[in-house]
PDB file of N, CA and C in Angstrom:
ATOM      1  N   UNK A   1     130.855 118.982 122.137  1.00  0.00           N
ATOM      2  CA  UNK A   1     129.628 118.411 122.676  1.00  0.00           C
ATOM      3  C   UNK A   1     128.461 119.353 122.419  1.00  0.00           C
ATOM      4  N   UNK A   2     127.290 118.599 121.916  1.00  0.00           N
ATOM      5  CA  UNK A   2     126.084 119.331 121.801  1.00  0.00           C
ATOM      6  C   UNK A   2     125.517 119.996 122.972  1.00  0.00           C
ATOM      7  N   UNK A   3     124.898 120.941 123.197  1.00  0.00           N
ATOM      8  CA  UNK A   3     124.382 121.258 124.530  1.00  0.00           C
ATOM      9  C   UNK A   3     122.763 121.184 124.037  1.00  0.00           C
ATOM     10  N   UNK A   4     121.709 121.258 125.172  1.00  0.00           N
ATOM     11  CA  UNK A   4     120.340 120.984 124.765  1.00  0.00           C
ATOM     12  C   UNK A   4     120.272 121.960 123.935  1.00  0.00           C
ATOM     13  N   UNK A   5     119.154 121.460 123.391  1.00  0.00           N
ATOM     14  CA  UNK A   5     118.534 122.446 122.440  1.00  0.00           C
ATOM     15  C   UNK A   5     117.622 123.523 122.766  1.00  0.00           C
ATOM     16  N   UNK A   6     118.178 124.785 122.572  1.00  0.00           N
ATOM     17  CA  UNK A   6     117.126 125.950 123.182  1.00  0.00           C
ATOM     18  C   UNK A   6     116.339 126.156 122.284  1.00  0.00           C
ATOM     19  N   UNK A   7     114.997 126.011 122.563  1.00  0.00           N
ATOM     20  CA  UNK A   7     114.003 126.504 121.970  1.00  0.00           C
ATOM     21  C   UNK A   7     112.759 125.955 122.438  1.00  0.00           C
ATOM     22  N   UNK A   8     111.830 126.664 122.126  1.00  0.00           N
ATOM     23  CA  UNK A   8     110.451 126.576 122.500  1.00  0.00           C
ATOM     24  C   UNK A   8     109.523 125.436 122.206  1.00  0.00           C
ATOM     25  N   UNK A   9     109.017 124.492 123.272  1.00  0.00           N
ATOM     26  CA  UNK A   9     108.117 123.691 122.209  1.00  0.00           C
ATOM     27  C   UNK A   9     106.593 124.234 122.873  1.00  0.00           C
ATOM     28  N   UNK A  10     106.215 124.222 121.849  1.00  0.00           N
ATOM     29  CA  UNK A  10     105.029 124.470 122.200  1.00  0.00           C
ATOM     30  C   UNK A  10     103.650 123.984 122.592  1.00  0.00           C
ATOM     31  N   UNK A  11     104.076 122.451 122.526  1.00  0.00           N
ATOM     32  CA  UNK A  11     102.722 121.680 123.060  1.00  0.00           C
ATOM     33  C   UNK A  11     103.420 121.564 124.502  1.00  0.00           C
ATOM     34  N   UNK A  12     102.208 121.443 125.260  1.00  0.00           N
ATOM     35  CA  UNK A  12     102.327 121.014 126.665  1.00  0.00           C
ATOM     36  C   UNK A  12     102.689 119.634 127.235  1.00  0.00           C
ATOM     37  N   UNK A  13     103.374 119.554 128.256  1.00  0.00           N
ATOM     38  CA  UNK A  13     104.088 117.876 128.327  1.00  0.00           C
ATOM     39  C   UNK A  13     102.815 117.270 128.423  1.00  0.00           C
ATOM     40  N   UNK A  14     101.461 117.496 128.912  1.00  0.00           N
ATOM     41  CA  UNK A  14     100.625 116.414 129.382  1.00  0.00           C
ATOM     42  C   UNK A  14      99.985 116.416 127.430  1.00  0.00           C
ATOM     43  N   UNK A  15      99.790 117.079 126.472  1.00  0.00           N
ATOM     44  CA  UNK A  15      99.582 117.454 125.616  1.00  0.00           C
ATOM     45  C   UNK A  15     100.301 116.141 124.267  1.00  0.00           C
ATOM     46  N   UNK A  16     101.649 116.348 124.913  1.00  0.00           N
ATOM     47  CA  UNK A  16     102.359 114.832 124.660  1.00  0.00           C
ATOM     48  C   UNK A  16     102.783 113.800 124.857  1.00  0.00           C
ATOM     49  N   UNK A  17     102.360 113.556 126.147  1.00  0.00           N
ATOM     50  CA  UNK A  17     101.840 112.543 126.852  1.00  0.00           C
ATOM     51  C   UNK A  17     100.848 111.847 126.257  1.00  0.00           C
ATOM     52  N   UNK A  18      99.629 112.895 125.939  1.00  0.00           N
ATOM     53  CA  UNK A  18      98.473 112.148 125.429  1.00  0.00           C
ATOM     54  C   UNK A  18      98.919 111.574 124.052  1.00  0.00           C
ATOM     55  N   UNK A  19      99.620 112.043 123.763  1.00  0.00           N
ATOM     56  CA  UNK A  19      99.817 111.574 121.912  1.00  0.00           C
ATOM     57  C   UNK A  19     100.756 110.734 121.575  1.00  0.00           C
ATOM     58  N   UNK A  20     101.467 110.802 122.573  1.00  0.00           N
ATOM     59  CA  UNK A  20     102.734 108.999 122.591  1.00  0.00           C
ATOM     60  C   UNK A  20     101.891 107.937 123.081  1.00  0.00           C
ATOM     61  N   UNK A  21     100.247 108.177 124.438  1.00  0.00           N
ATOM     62  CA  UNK A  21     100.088 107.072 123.986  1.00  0.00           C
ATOM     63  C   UNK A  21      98.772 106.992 123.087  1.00  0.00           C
ATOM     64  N   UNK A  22      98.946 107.392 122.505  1.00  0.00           N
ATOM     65  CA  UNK A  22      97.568 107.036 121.179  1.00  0.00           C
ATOM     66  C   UNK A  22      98.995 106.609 119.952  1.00  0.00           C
ATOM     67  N   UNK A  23      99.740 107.337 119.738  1.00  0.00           N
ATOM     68  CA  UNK A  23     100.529 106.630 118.723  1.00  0.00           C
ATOM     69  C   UNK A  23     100.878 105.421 118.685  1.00  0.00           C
ATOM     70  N   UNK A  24     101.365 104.566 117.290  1.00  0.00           N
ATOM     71  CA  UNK A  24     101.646 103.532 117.082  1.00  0.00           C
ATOM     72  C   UNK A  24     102.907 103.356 116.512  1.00  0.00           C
ATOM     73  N   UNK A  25     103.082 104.170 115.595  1.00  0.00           N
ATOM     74  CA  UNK A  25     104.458 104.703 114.204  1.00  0.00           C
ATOM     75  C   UNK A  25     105.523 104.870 115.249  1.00  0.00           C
ATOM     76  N   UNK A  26     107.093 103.581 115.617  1.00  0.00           N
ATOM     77  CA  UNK A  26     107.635 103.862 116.879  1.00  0.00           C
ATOM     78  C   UNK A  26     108.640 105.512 116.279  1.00  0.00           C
ATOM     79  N   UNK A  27     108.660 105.557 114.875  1.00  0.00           N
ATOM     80  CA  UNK A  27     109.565 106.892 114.382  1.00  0.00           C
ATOM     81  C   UNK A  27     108.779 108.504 115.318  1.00  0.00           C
ATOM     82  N   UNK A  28     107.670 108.171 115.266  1.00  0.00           N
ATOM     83  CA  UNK A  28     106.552 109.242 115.993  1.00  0.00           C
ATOM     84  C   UNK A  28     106.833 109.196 117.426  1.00  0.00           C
ATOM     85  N   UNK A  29     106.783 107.997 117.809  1.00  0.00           N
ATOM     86  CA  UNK A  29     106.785 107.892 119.356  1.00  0.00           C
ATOM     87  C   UNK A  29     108.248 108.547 120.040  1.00  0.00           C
ATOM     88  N   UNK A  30     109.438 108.238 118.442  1.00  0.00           N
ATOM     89  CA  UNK A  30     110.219 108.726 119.798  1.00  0.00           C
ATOM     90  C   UNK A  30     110.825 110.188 119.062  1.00  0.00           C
ATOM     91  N   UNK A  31     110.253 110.873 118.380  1.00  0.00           N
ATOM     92  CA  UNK A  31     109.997 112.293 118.000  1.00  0.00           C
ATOM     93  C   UNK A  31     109.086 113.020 119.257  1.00  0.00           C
ATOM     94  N   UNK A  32     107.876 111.941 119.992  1.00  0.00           N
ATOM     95  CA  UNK A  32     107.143 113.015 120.339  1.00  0.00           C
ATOM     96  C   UNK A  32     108.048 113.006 121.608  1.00  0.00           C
ATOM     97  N   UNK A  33     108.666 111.597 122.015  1.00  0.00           N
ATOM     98  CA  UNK A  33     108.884 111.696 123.605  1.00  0.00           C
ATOM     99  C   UNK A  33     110.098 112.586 123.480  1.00  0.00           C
ATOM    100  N   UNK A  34     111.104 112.604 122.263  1.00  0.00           N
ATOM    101  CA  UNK A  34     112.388 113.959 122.437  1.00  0.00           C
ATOM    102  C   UNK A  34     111.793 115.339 122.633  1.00  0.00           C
ATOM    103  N   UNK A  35     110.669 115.636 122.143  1.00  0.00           N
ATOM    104  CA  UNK A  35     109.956 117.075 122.046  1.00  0.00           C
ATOM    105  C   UNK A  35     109.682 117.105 124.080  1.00  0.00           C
ATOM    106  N   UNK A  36     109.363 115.816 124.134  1.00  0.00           N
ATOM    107  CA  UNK A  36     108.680 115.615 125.673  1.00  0.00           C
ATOM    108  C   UNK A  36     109.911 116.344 126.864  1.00  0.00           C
ATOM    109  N   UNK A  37     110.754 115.229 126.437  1.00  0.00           N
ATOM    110  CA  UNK A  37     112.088 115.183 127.464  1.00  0.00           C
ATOM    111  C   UNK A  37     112.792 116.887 126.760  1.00  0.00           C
ATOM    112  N   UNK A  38     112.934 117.419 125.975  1.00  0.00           N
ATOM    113  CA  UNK A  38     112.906 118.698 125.489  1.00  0.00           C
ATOM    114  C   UNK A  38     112.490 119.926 126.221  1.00  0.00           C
ATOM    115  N   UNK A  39     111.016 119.374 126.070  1.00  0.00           N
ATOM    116  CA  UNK A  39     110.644 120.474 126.978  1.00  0.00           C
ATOM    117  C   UNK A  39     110.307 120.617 128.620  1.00  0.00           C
ATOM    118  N   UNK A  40     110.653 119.332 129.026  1.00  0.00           N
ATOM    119  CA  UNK A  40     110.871 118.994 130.610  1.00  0.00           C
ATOM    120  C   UNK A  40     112.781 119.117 131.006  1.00  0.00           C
ATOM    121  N   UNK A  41     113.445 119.183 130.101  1.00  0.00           N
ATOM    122  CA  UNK A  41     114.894 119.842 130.330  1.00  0.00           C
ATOM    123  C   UNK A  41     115.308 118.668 131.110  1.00  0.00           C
ATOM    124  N   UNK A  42     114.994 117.098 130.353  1.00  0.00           N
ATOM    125  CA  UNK A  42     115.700 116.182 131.726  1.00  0.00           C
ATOM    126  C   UNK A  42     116.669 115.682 131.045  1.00  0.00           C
ATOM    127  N   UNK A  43     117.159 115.828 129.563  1.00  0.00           N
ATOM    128  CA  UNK A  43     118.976 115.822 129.681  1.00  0.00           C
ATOM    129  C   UNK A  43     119.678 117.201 129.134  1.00  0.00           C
ATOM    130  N   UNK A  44     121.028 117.131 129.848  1.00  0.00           N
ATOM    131  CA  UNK A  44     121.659 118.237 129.420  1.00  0.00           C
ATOM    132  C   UNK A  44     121.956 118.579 128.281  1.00  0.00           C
ATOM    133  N   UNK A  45     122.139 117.672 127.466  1.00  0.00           N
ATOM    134  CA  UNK A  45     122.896 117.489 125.845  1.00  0.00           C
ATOM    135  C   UNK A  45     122.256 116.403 124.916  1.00  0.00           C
ATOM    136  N   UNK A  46     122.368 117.848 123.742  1.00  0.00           N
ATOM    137  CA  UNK A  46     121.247 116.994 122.947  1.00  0.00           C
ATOM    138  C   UNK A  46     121.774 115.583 122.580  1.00  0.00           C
ATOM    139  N   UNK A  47     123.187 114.952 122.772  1.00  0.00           N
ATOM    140  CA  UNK A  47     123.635 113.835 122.633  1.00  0.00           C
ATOM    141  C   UNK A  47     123.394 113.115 123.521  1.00  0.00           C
ATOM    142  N   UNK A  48     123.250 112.910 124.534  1.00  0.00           N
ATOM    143  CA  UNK A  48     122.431 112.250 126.192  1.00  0.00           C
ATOM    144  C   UNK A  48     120.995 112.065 125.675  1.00  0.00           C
ATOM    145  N   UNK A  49     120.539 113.036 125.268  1.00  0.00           N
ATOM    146  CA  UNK A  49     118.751 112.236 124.798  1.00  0.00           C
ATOM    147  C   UNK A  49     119.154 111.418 123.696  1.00  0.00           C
ATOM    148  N   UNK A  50     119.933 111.604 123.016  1.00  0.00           N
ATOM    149  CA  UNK A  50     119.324 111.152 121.287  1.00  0.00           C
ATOM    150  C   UNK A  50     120.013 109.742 121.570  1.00  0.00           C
ATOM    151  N   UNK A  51     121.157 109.303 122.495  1.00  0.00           N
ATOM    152  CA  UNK A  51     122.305 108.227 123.029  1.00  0.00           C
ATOM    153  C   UNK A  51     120.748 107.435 123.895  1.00  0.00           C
ATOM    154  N   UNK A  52     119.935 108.545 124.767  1.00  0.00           N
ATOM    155  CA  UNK A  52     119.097 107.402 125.638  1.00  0.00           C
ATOM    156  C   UNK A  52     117.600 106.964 124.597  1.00  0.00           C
ATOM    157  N   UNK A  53     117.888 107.928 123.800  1.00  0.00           N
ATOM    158  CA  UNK A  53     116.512 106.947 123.038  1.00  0.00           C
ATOM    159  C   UNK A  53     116.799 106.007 122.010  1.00  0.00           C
ATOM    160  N   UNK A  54     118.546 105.889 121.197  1.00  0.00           N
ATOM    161  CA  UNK A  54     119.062 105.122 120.307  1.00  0.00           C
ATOM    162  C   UNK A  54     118.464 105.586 119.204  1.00  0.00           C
ATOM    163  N   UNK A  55     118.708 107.208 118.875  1.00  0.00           N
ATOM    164  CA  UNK A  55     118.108 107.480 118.021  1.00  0.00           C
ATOM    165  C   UNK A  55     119.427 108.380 117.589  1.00  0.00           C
ATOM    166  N   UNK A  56     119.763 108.255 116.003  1.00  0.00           N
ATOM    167  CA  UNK A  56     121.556 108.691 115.415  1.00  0.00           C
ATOM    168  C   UNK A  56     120.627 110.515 116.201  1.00  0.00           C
ATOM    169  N   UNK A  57     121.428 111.181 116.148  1.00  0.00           N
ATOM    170  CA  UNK A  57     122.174 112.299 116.609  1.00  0.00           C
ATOM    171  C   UNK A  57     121.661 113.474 115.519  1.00  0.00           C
ATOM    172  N   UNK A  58     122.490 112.968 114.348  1.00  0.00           N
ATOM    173  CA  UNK A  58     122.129 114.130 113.018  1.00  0.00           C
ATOM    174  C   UNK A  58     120.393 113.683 112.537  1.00  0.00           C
ATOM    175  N   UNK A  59     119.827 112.702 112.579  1.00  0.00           N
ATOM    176  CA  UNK A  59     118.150 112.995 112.337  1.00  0.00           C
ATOM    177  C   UNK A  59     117.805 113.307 113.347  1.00  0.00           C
ATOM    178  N   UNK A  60     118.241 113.553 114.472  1.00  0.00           N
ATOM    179  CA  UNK A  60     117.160 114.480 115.258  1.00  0.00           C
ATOM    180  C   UNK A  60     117.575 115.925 115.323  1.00  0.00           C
ATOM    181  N   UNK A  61     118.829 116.204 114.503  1.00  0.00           N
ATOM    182  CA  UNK A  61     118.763 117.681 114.551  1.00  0.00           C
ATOM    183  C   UNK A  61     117.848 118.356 113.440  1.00  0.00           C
ATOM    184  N   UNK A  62     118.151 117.318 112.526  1.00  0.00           N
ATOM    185  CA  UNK A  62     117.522 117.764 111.142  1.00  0.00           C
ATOM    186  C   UNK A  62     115.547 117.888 111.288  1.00  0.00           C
ATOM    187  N   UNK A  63     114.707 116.767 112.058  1.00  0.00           N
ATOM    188  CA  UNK A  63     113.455 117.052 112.133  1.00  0.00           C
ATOM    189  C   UNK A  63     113.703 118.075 113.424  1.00  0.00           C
ATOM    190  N   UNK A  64     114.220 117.897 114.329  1.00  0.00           N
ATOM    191  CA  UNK A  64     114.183 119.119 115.122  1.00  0.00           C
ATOM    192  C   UNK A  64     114.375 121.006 114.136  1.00  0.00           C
ATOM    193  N   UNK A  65     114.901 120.725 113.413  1.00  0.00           N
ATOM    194  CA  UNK A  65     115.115 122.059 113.132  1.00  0.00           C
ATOM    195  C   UNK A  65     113.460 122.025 112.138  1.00  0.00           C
ATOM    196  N   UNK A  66     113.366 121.424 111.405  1.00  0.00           N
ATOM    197  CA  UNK A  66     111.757 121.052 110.629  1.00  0.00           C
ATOM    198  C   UNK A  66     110.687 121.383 111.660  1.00  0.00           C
ATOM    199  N   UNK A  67     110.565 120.676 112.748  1.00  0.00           N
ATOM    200  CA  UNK A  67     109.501 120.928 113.996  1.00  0.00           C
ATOM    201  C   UNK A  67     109.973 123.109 114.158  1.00  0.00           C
ATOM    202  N   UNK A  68     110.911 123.103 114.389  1.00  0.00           N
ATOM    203  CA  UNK A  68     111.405 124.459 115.042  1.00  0.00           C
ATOM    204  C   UNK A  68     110.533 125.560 114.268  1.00  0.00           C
ATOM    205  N   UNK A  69     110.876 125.430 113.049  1.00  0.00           N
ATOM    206  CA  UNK A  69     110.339 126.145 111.784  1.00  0.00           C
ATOM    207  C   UNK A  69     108.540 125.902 111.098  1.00  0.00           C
ATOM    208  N   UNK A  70     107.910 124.882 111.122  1.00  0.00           N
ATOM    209  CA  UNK A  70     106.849 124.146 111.046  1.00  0.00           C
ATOM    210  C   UNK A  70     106.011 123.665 111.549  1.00  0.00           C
ATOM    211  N   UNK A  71     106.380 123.209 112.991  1.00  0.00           N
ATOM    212  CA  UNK A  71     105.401 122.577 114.027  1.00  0.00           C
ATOM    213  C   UNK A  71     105.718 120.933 113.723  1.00  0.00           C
ATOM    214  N   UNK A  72     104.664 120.625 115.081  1.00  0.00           N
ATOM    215  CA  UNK A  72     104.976 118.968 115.255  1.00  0.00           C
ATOM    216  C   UNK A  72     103.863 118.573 113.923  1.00  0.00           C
ATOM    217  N   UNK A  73     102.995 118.684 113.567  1.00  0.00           N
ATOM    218  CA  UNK A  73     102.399 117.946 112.369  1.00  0.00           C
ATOM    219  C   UNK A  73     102.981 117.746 111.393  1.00  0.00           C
ATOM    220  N   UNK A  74     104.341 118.382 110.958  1.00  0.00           N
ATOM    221  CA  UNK A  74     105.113 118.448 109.499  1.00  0.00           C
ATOM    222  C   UNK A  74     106.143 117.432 110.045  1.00  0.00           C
ATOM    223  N   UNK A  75     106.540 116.898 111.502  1.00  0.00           N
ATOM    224  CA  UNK A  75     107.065 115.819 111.584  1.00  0.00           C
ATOM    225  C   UNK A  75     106.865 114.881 112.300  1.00  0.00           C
ATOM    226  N   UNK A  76     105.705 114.063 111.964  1.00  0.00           N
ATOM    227  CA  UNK A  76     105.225 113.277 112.083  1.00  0.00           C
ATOM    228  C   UNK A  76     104.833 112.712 110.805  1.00  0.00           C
ATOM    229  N   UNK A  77     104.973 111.172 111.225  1.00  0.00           N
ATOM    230  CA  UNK A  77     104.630 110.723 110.120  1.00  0.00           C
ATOM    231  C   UNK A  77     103.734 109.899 109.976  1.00  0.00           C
ATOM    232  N   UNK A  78     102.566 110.018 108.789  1.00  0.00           N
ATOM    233  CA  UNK A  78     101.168 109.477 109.377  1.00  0.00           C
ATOM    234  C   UNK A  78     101.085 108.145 108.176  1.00  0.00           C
ATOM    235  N   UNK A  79     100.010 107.702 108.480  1.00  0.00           N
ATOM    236  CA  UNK A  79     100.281 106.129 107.526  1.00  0.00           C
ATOM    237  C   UNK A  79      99.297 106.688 106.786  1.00  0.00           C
ATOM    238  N   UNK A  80      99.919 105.762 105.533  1.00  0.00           N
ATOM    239  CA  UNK A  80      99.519 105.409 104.781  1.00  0.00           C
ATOM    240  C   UNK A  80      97.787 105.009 104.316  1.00  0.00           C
ATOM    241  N   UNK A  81      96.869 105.286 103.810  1.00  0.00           N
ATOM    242  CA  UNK A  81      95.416 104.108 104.352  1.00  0.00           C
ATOM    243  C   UNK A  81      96.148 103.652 102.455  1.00  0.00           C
ATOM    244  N   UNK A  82      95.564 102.100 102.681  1.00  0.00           N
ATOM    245  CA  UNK A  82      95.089 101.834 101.500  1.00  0.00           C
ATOM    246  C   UNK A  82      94.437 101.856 100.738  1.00  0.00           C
ATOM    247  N   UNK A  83      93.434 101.955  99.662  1.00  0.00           N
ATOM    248  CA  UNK A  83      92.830 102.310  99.131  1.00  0.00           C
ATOM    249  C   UNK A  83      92.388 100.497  98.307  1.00  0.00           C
ATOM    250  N   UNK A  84      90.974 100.351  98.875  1.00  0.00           N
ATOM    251  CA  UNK A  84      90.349  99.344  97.940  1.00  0.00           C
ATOM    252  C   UNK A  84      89.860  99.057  96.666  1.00  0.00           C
ATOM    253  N   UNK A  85      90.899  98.420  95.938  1.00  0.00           N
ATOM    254  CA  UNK A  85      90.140  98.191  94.468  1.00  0.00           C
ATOM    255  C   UNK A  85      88.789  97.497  93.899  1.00  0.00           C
ATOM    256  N   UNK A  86      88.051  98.146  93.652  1.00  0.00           N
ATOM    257  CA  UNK A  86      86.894  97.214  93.557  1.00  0.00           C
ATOM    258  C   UNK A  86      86.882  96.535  91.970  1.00  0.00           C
ATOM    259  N   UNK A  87      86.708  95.442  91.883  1.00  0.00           N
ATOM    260  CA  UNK A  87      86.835  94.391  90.895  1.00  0.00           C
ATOM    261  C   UNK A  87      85.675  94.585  90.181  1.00  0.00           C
ATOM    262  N   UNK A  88      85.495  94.723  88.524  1.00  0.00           N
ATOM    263  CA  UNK A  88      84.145  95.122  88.239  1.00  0.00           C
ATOM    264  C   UNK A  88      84.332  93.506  86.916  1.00  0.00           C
ATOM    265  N   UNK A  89      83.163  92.625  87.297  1.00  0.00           N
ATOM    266  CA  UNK A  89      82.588  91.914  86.487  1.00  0.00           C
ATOM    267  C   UNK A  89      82.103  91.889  84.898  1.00  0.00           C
ATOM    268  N   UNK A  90      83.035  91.785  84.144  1.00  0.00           N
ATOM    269  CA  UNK A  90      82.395  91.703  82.915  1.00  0.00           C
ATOM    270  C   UNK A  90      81.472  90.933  82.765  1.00  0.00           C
ATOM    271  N   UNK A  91      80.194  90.751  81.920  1.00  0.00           N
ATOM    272  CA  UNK A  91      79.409  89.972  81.993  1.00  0.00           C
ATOM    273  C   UNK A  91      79.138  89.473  80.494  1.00  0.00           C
TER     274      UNK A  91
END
């Protein structure tokens, strides 16, 4: 059995609070709320969070170890913008 994950996060819970709810991307939302429940220590094992958010087990060790090393901006994932083609008129 996994036990939580020790380590430091470094944004503040109200910090990610604010940013689950401005997010939209649900892959973001439930990255920020594991960092959340992470650093509020409200499950014992990292298999109990990753089982209560229905999120597999091995991708959250893998961006967890990415966040550990990098910070939360390198995992997150931001959209896309499109880019408008403008149509030019032969005449």
């Amino acid at each position: 059995m996994r036990k939580h994950p020790s380590f430091e996060i470094f944004e503040t819970s109200s910090k990610l609070r604010c940013m689950i709810r401005k997010e939209s991307n649900l892959k973001n939302i439930l990255r920020q709320q594991s960092l959340l429940y992470i650093k509020e220590k409200t499950f014992k094992k990292q298999s109990d969070l990753a089982s209560h958010l229905d999120y597999p087990i091995r991708s959250m060790e893998l961006w967890l170890e990415v966040y550990k090393e990098e910070g939360i901006e390198v995992i997150l994932i931001r959209v896309k913008t499109k880019k408008r083609k403008i149509s030019r008129e032969v005449q």
